[in-house]
N, C-alpha and C. Protein backbone atom coordinates (compact mmCIF):
# COMPACT_ATOMS: atom_id res chain seq x y z
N UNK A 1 66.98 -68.63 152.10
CA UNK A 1 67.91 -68.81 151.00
C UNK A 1 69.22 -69.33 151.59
N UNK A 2 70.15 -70.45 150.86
CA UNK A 2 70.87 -71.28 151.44
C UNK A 2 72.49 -70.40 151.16
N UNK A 3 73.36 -70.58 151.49
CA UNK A 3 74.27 -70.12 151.06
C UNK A 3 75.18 -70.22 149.43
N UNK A 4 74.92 -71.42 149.34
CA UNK A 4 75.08 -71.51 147.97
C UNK A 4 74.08 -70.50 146.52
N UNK A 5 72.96 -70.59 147.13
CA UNK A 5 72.05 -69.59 145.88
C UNK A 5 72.53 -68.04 146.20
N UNK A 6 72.70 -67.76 147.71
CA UNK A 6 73.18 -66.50 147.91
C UNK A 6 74.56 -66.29 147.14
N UNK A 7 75.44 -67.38 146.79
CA UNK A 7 76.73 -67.07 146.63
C UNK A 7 76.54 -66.85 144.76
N UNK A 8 75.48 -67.26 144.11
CA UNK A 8 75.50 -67.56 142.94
C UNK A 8 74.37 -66.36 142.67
N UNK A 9 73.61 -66.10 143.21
CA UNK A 9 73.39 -64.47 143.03
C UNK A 9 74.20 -63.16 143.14
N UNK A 10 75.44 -63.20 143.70
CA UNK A 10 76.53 -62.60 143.85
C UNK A 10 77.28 -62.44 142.85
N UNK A 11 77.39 -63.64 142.05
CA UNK A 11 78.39 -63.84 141.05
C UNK A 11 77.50 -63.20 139.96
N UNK A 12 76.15 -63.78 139.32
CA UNK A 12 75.17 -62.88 138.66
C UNK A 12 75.28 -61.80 138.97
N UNK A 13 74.99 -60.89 139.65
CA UNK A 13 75.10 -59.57 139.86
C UNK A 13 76.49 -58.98 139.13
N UNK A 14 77.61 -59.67 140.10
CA UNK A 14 78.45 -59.26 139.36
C UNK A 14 79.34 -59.12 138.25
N UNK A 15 78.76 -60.54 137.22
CA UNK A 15 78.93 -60.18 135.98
C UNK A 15 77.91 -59.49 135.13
N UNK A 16 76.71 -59.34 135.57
CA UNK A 16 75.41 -57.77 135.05
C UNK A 16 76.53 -56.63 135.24
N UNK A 17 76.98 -56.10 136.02
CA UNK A 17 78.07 -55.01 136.96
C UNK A 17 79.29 -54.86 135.65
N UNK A 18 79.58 -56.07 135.43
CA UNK A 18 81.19 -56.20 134.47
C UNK A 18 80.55 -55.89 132.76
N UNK A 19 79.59 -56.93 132.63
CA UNK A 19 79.71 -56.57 131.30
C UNK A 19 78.71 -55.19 130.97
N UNK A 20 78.22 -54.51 132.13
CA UNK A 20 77.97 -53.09 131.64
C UNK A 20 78.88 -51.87 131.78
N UNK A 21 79.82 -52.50 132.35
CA UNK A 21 81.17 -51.59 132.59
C UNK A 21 81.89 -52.18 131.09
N UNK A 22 81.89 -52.98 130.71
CA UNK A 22 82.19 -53.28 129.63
C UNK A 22 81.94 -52.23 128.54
N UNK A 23 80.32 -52.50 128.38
CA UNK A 23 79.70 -51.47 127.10
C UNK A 23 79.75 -49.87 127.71
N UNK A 24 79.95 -49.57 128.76
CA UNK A 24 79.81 -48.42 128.73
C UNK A 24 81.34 -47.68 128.08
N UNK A 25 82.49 -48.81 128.68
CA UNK A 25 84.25 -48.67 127.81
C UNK A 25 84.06 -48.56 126.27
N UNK A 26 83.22 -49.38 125.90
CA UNK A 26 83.77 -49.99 124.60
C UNK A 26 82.69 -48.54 123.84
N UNK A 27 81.58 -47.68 124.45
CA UNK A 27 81.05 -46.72 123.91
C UNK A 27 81.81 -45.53 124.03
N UNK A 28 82.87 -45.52 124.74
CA UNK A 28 83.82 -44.35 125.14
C UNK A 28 84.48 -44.04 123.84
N UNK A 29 84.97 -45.51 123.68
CA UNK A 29 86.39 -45.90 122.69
C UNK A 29 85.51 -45.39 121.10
N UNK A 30 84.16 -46.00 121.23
CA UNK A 30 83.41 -45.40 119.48
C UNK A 30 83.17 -44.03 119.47
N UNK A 31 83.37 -43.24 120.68
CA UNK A 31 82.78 -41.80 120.57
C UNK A 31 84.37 -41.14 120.62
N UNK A 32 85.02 -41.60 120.97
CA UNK A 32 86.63 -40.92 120.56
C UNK A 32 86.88 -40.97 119.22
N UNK A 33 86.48 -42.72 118.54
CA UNK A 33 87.04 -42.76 117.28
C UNK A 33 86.15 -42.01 116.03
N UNK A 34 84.93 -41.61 116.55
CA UNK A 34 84.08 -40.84 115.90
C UNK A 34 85.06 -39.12 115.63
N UNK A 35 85.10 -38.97 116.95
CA UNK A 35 85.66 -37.65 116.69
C UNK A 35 87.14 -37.68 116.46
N UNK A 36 87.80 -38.34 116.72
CA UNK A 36 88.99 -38.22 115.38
C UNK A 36 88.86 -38.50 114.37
N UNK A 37 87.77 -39.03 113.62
CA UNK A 37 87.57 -38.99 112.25
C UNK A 37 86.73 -37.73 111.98
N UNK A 38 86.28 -37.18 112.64
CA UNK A 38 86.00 -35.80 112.14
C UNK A 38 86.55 -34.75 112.11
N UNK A 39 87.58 -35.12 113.14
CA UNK A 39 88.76 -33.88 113.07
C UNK A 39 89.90 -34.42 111.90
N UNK A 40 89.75 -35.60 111.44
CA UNK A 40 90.56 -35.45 110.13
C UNK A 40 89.60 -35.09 108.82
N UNK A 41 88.26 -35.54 108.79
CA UNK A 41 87.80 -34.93 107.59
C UNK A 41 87.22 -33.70 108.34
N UNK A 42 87.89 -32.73 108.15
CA UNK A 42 87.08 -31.29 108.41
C UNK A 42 86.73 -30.48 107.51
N UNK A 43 86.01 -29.72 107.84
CA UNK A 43 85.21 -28.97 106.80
C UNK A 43 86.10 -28.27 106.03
N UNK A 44 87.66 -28.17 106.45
CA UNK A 44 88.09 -27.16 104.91
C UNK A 44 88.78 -28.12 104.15
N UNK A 45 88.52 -29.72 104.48
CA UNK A 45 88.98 -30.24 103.87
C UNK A 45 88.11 -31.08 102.94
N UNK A 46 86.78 -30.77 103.29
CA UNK A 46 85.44 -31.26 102.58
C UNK A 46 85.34 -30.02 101.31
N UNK A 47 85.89 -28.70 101.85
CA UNK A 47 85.87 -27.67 101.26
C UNK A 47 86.75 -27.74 99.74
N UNK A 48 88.01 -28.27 100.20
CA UNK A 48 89.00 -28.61 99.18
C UNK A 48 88.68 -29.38 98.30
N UNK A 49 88.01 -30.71 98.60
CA UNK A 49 87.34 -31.67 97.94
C UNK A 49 86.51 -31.80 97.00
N UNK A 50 85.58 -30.37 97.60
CA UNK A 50 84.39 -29.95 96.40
C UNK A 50 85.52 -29.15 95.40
N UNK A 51 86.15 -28.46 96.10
CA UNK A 51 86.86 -26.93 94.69
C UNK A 51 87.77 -28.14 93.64
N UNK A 52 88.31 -29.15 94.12
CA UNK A 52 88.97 -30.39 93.34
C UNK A 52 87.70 -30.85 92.50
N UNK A 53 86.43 -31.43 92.85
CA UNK A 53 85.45 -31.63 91.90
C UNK A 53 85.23 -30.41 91.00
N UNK A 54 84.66 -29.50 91.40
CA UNK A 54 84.61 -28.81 90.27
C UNK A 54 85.68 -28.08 89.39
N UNK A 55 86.74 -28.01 89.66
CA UNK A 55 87.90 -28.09 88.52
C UNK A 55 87.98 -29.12 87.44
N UNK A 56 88.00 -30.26 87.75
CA UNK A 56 87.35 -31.42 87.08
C UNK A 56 86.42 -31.52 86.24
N UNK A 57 85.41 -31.10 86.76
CA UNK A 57 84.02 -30.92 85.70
C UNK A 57 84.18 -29.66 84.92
N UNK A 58 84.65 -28.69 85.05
CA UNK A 58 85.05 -27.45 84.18
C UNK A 58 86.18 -27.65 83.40
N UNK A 59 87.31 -28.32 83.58
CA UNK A 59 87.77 -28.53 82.47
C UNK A 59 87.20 -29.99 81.43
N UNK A 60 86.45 -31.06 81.74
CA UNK A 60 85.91 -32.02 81.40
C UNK A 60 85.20 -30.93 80.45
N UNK A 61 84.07 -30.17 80.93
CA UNK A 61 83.02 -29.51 79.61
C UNK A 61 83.78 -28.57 78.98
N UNK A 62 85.24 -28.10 79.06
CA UNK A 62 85.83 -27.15 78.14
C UNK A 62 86.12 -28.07 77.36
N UNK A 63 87.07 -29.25 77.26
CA UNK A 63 87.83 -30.34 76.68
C UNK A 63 86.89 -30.64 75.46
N UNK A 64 84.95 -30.78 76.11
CA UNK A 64 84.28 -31.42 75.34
C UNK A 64 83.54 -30.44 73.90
N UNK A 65 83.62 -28.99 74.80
CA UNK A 65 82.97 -27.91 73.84
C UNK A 65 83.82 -27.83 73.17
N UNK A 66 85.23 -27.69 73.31
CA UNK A 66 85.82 -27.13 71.92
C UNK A 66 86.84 -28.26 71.09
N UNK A 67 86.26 -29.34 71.62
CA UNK A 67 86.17 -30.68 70.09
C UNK A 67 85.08 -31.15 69.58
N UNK A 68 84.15 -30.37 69.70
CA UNK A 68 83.19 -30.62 68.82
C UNK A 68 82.92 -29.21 67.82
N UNK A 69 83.47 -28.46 67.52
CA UNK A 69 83.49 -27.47 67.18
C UNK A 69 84.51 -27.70 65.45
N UNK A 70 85.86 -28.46 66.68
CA UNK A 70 87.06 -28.73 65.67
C UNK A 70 86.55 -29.98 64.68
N UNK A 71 85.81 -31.20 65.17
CA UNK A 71 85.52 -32.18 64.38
C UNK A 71 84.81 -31.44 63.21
N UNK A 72 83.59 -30.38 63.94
CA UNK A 72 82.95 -29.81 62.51
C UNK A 72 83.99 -29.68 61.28
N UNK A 73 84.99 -28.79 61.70
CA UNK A 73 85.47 -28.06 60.96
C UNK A 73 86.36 -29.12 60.41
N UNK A 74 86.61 -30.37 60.42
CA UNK A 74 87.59 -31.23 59.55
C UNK A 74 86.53 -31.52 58.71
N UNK A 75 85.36 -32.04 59.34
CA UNK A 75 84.53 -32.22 58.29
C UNK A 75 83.96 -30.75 57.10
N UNK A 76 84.11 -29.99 57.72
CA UNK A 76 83.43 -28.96 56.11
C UNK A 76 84.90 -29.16 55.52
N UNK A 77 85.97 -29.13 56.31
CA UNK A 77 87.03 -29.00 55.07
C UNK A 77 87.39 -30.12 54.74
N UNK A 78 86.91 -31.66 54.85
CA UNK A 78 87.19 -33.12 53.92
C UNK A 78 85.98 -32.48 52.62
N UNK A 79 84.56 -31.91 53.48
CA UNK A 79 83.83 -32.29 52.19
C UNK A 79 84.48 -30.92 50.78
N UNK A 80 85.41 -29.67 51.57
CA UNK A 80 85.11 -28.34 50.41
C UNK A 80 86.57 -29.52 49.55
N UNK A 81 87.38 -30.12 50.32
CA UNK A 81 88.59 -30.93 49.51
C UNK A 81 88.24 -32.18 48.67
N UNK A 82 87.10 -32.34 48.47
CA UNK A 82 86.53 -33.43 47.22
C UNK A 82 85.64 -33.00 46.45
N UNK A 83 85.71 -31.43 46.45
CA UNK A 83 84.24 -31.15 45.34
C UNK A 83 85.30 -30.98 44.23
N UNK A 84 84.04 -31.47 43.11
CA UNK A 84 83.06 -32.41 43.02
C UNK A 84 83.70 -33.37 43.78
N UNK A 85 83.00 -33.99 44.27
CA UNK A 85 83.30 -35.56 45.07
C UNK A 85 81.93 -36.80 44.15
N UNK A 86 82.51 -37.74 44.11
CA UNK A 86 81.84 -38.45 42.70
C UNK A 86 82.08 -40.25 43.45
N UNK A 87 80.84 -40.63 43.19
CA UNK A 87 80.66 -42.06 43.31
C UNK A 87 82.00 -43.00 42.59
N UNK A 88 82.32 -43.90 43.01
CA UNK A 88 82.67 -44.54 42.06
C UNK A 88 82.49 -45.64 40.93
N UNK A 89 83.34 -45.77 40.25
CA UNK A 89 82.41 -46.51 38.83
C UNK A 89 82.27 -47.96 38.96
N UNK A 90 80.92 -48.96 39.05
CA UNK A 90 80.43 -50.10 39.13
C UNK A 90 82.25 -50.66 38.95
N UNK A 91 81.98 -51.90 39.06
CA UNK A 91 83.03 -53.30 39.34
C UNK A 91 83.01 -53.40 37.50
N UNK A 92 84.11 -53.45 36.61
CA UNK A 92 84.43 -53.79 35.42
C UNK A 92 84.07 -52.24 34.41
N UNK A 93 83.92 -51.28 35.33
CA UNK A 93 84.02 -50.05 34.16
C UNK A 93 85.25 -49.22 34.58
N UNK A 94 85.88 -48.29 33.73
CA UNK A 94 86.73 -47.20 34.01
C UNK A 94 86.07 -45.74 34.07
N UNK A 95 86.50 -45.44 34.93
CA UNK A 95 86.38 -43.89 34.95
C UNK A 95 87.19 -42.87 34.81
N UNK A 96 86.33 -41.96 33.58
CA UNK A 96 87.45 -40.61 32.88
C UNK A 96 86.21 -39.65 33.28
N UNK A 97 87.06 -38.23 34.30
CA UNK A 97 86.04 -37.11 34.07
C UNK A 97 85.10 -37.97 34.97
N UNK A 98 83.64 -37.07 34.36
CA UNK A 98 82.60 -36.99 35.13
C UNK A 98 81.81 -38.42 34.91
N UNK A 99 82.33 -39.45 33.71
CA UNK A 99 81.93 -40.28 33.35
C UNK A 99 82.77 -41.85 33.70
N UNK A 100 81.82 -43.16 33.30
CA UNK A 100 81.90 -44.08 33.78
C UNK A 100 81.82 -45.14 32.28
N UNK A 101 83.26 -45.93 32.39
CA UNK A 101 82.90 -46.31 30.72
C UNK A 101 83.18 -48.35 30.62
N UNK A 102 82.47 -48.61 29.88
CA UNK A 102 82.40 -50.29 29.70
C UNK A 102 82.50 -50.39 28.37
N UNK A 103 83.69 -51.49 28.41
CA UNK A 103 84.30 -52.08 27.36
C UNK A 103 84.39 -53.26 27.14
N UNK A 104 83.23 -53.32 26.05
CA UNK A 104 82.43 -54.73 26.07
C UNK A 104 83.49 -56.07 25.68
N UNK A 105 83.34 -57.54 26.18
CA UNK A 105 83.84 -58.44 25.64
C UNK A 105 82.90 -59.10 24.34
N UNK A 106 82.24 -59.25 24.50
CA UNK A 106 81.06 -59.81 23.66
C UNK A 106 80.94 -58.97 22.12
N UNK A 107 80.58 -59.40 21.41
CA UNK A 107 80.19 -58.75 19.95
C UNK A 107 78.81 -58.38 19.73
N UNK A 108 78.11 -57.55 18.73
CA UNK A 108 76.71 -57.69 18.51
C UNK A 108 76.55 -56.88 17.45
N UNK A 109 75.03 -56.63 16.98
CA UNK A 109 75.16 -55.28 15.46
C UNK A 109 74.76 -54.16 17.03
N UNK A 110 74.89 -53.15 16.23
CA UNK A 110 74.46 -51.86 16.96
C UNK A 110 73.26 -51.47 17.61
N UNK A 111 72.32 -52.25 17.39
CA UNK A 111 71.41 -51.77 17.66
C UNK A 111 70.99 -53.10 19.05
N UNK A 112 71.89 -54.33 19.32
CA UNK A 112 71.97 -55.04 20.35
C UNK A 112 72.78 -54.35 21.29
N UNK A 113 73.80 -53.49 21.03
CA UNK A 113 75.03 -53.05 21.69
C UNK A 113 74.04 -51.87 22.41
N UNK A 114 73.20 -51.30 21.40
CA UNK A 114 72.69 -49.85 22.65
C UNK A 114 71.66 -50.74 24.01
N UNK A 115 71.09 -52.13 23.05
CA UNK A 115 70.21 -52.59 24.19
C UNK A 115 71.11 -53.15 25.42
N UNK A 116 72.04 -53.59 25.23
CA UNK A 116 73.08 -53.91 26.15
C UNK A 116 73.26 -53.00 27.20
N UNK A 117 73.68 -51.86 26.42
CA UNK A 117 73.62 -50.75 27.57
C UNK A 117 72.92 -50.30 28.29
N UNK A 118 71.43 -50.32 27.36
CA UNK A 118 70.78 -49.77 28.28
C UNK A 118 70.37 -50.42 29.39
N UNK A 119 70.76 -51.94 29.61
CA UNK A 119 70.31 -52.81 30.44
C UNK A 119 70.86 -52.55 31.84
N UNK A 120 72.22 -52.17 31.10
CA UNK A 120 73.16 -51.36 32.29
C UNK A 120 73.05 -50.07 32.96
N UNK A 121 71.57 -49.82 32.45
CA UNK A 121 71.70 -48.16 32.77
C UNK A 121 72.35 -47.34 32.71
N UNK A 122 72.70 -47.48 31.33
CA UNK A 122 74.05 -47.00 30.12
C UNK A 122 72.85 -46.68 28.65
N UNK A 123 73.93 -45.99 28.04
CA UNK A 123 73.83 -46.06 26.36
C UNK A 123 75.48 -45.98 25.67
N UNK A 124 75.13 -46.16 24.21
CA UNK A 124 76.30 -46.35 24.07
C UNK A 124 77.08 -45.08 23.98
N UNK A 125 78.47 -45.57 23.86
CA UNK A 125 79.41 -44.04 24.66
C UNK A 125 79.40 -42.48 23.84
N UNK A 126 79.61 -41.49 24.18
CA UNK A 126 79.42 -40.22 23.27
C UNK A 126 80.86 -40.05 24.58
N UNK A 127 81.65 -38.98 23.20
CA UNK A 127 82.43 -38.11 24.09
C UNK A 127 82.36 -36.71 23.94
N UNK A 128 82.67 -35.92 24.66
CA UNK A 128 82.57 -34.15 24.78
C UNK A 128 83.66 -33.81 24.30
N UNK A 129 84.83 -34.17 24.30
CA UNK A 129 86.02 -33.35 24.26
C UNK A 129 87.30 -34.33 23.34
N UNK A 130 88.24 -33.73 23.11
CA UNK A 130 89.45 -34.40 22.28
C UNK A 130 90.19 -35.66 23.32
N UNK A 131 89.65 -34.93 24.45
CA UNK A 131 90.64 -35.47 25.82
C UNK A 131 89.95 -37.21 25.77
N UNK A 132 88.29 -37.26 25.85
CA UNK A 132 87.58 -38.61 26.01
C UNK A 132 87.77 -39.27 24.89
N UNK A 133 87.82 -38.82 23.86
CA UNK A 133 87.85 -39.76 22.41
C UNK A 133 89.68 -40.28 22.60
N UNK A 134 90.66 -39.59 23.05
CA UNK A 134 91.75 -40.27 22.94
C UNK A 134 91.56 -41.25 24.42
N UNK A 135 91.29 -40.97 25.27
CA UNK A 135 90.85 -41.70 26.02
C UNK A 135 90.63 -43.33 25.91
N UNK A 136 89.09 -43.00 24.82
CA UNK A 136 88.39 -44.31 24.12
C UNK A 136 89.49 -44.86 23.25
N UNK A 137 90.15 -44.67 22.87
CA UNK A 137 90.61 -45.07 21.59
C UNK A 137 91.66 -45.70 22.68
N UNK A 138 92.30 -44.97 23.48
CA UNK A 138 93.60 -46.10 24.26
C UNK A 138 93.42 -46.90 24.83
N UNK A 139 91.57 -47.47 25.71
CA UNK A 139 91.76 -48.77 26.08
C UNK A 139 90.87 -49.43 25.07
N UNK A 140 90.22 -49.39 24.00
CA UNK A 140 89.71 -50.12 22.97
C UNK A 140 90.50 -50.95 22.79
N UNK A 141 92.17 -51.27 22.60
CA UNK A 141 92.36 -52.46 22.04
C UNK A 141 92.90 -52.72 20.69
N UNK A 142 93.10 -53.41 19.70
CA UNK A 142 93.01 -53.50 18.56
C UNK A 142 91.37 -53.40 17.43
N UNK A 143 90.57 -54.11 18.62
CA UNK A 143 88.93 -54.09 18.04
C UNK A 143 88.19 -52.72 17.61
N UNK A 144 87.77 -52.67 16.90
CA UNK A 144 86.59 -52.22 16.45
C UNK A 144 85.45 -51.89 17.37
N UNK A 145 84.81 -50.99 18.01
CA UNK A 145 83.86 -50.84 18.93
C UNK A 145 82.72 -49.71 18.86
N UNK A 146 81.42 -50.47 18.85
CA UNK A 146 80.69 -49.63 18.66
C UNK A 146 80.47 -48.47 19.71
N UNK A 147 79.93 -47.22 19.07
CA UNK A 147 79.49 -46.06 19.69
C UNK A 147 78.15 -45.59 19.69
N UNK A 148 77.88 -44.11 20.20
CA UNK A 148 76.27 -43.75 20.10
C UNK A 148 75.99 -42.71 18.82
N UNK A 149 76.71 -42.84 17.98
CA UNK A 149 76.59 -42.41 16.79
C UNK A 149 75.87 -42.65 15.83
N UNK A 150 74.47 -42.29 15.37
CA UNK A 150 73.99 -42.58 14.94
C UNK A 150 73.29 -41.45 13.27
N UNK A 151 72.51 -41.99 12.37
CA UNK A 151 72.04 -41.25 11.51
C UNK A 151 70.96 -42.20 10.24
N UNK A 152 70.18 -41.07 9.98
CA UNK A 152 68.66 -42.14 9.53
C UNK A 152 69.34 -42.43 8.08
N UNK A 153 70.20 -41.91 7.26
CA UNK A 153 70.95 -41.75 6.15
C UNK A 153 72.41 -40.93 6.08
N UNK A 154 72.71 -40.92 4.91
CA UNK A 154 74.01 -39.90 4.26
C UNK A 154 73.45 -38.57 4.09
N UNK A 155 71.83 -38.13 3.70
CA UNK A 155 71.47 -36.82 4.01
C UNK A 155 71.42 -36.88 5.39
N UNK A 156 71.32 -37.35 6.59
CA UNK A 156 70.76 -36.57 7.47
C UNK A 156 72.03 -36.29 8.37
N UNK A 157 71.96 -35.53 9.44
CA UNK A 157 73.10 -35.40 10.65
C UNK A 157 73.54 -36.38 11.52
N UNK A 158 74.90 -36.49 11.88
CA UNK A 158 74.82 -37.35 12.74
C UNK A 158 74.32 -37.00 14.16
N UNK A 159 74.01 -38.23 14.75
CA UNK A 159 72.86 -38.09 16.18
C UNK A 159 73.55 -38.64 17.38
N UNK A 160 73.46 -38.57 18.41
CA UNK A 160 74.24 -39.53 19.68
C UNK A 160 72.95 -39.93 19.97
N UNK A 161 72.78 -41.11 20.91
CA UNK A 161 71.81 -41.94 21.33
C UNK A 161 71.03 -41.10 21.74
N UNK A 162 71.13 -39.79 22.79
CA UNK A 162 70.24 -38.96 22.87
C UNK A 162 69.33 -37.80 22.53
N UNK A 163 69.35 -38.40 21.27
CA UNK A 163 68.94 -37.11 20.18
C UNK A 163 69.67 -36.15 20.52
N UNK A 164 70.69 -35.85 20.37
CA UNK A 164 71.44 -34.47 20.41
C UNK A 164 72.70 -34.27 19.18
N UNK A 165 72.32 -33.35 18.08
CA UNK A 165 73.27 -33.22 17.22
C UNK A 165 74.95 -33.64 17.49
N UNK A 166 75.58 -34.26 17.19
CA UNK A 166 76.95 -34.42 17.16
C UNK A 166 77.77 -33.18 16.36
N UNK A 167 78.36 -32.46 17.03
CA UNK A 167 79.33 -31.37 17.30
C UNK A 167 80.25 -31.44 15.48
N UNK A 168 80.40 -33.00 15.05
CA UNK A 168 81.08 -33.01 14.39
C UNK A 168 82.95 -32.90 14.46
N UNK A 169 83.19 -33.04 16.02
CA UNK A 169 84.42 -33.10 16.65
C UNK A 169 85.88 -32.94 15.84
N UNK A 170 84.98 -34.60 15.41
CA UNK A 170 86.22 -35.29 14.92
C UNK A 170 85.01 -35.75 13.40
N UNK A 171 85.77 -35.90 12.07
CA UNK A 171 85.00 -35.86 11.19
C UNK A 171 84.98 -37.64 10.90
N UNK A 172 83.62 -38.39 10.43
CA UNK A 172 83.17 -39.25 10.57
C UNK A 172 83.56 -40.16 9.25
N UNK A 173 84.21 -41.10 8.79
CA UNK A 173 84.66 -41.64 7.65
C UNK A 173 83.52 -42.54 7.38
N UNK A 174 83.22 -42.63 6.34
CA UNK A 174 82.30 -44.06 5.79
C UNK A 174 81.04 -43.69 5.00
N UNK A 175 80.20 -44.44 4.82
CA UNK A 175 78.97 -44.41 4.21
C UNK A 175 78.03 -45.04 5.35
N UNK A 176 78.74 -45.60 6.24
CA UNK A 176 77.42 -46.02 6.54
C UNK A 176 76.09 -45.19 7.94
N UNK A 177 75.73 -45.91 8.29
CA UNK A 177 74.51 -45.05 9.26
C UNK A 177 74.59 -45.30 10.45
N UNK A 178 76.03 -46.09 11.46
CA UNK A 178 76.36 -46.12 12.63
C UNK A 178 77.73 -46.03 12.76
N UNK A 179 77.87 -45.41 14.12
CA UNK A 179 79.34 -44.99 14.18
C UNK A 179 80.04 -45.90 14.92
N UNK A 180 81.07 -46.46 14.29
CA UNK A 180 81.92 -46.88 15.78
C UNK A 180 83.54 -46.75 15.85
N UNK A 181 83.88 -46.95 16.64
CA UNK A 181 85.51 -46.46 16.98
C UNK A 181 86.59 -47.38 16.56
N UNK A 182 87.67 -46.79 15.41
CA UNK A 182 88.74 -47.32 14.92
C UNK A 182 89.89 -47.04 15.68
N UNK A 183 90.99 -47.93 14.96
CA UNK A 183 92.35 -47.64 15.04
C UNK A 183 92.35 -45.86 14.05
N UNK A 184 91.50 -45.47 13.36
CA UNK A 184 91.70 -44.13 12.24
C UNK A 184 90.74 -43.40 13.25
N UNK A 185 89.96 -43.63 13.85
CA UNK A 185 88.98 -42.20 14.47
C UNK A 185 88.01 -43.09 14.28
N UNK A 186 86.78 -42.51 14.05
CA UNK A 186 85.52 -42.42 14.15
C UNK A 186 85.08 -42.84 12.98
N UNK A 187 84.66 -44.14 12.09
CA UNK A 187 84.29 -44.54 11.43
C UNK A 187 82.80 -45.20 11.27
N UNK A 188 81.96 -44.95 10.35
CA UNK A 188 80.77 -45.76 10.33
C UNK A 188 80.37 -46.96 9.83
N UNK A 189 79.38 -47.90 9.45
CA UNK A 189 79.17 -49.01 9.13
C UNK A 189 77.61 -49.45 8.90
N UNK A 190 77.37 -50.53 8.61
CA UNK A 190 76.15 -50.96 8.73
C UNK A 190 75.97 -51.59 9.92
N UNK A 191 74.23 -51.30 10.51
CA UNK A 191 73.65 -51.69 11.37
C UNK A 191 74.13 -53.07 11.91
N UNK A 192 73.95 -53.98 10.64
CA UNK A 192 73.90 -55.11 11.29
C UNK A 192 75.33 -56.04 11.19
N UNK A 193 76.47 -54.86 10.87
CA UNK A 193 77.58 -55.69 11.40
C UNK A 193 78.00 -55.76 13.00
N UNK A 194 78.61 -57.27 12.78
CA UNK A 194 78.73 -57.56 15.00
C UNK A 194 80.26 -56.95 15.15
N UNK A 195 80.50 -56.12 16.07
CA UNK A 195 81.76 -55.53 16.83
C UNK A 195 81.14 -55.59 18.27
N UNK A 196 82.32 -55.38 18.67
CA UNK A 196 82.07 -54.77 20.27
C UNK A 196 81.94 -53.45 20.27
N UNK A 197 81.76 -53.37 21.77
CA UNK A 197 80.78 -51.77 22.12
C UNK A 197 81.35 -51.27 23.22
N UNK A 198 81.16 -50.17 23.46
CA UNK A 198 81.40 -49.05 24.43
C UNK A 198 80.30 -48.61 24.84
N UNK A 199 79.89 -48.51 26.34
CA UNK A 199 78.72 -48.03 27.05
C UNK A 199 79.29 -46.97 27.96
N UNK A 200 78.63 -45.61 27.96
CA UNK A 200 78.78 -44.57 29.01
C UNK A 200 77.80 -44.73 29.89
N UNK A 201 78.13 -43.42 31.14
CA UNK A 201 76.80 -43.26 31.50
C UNK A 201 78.12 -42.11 32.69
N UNK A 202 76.73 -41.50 33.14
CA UNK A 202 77.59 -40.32 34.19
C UNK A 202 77.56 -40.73 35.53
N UNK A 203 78.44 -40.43 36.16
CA UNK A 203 78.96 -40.50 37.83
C UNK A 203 77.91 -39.86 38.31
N UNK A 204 77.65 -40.49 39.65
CA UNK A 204 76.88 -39.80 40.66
C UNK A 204 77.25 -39.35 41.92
N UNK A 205 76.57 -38.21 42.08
CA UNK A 205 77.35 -37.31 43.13
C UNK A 205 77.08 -38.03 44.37
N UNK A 206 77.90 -38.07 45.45
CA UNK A 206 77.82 -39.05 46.58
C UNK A 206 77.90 -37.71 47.80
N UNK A 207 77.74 -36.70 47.46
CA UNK A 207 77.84 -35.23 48.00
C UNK A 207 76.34 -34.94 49.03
C-alpha cells in the first residue's frame, strides 16, 4: 500500500471517529432535553390538569341539568297562560268568543246563503248570548243579512240550522219563515228574497 491510499484511509477513519462523536453529542443533548421536559410537566402538574378537567365537566353537566328543567317550566306556564288557547280565524273572517264569523259580500235567497256556508265548513250564524247578536249587528253594515234562523211556518218554532230550538233571545218580527239580521233586531222574510249572509262556525283548539 502506497502512501497516498495509507494517507486517505486515515482521513476515512477519521471522519467514521468524528461523525460518531458527533451522534453520540447530539444523543446527550436529546436525553437532557427529554428530561427537562419532564421535570416541567410533572406529575402534580398532570395532577392539576386532570382536577382543572373535571371541574369543567361538572359544572358543564350542572349548567345543562338545571336548564332543562327551567325550559320545561316556561313551557307548562306559556301553555296554563293561553287556556283556552284557540286557532285563529281563516283570512277574511272575525273572531268573537269561541267563534269565527263571515260577512258575506255577495247576495243570495237563504237557502243559497246556508249552501255557501256550508261550503266553508260553516252554517249560517246563530248567536248564544246578548253579547254576539250586538256583536253581529255592529259589523253588518247598513245591509240586511241573512242568519240560521229558520221555521217550517207561523205555527211552528223557530229552528237554527242545527235543529236546535231557538231560546227566543231576542223576539223575532215578521211573518215570514227565515230569519235575518236588521238595523231593528232579528227580523224574518221569505225564502227566496236575495240579502247577504252571515256564516259561523267554532274555533279550534290548537292545545
Amino acid at each position: 500500500m502506497n502512501a497516498a491510499k495509507v494517507e486517505e484511509a486515515s482521513m476515512g477513519m477519521l471522519k467514521t471517529d468524528l461523525t460518531a462523536a458527533d451522534c453520540l453529542q447530539e444523543g446527550e443533548m436529546n436525553r437532557k432535553l427529554q428530561a427537562k421536559c419532564l421535570r416541567i410537566v410533572s406529575p402534580e402538574f398532570c395532577v392539576k390538569l386532570y382536577c382543572c378537567y373535571g371541574v369543567i365537566m361538572v359544572l358543564t353537566v350542572a349548567v345543562v341539568a338545571l336548564s332543562v328543567p327551567f325550559s320545561k317550566g316556561n313551557k307548562i306556564q306559556t301553555i296554563r297562560n293561553c287556556e283556552p288557547c284557540y286557532a285563529t280565524c281563516p283570512r277574511g273572517w272575525i273572531g268573537f268568543g269561541s267563534k269565527c264569523f263571515y260577512f258575506s259580500e255577495d247576495v243570495g235567497n237563504w237557502t243559497f246563503s246556508q249552501s255557501s256556508c256550508m261550503a266553508l265548513d260553516a252554517h249560517l250564524a246563530l248567536f248564544d248570548s246578548l253579547e254576539e247578536l250586538n256583536f253581529l249587528k255592529r259589523y253588518k253594515g247598513p245591509s240586511d243579512h241573512w242568519i240560521g234562523l229558520h221555521r217550517a211556518s207561523t205555527e211552528h218554532p223557530w229552528m237554527w240550522t242545527g235543529n236546535t230550538e231557538y231560546s227566543n233571545l231576542v223576539l223575532t218580527r215578521g211573518g215570514g219563515e227565515c230569519g235575518f239580521l236588521s238595523d231593528n233586531g232579528i227580523s224574518s222574510g221569505r225564502s227566496y228574497t236575495h240579502r247577504k249572509w252571515i256564516c259561523s262556525k267554532s274555533k279550534s283548539y290548537i292545545l
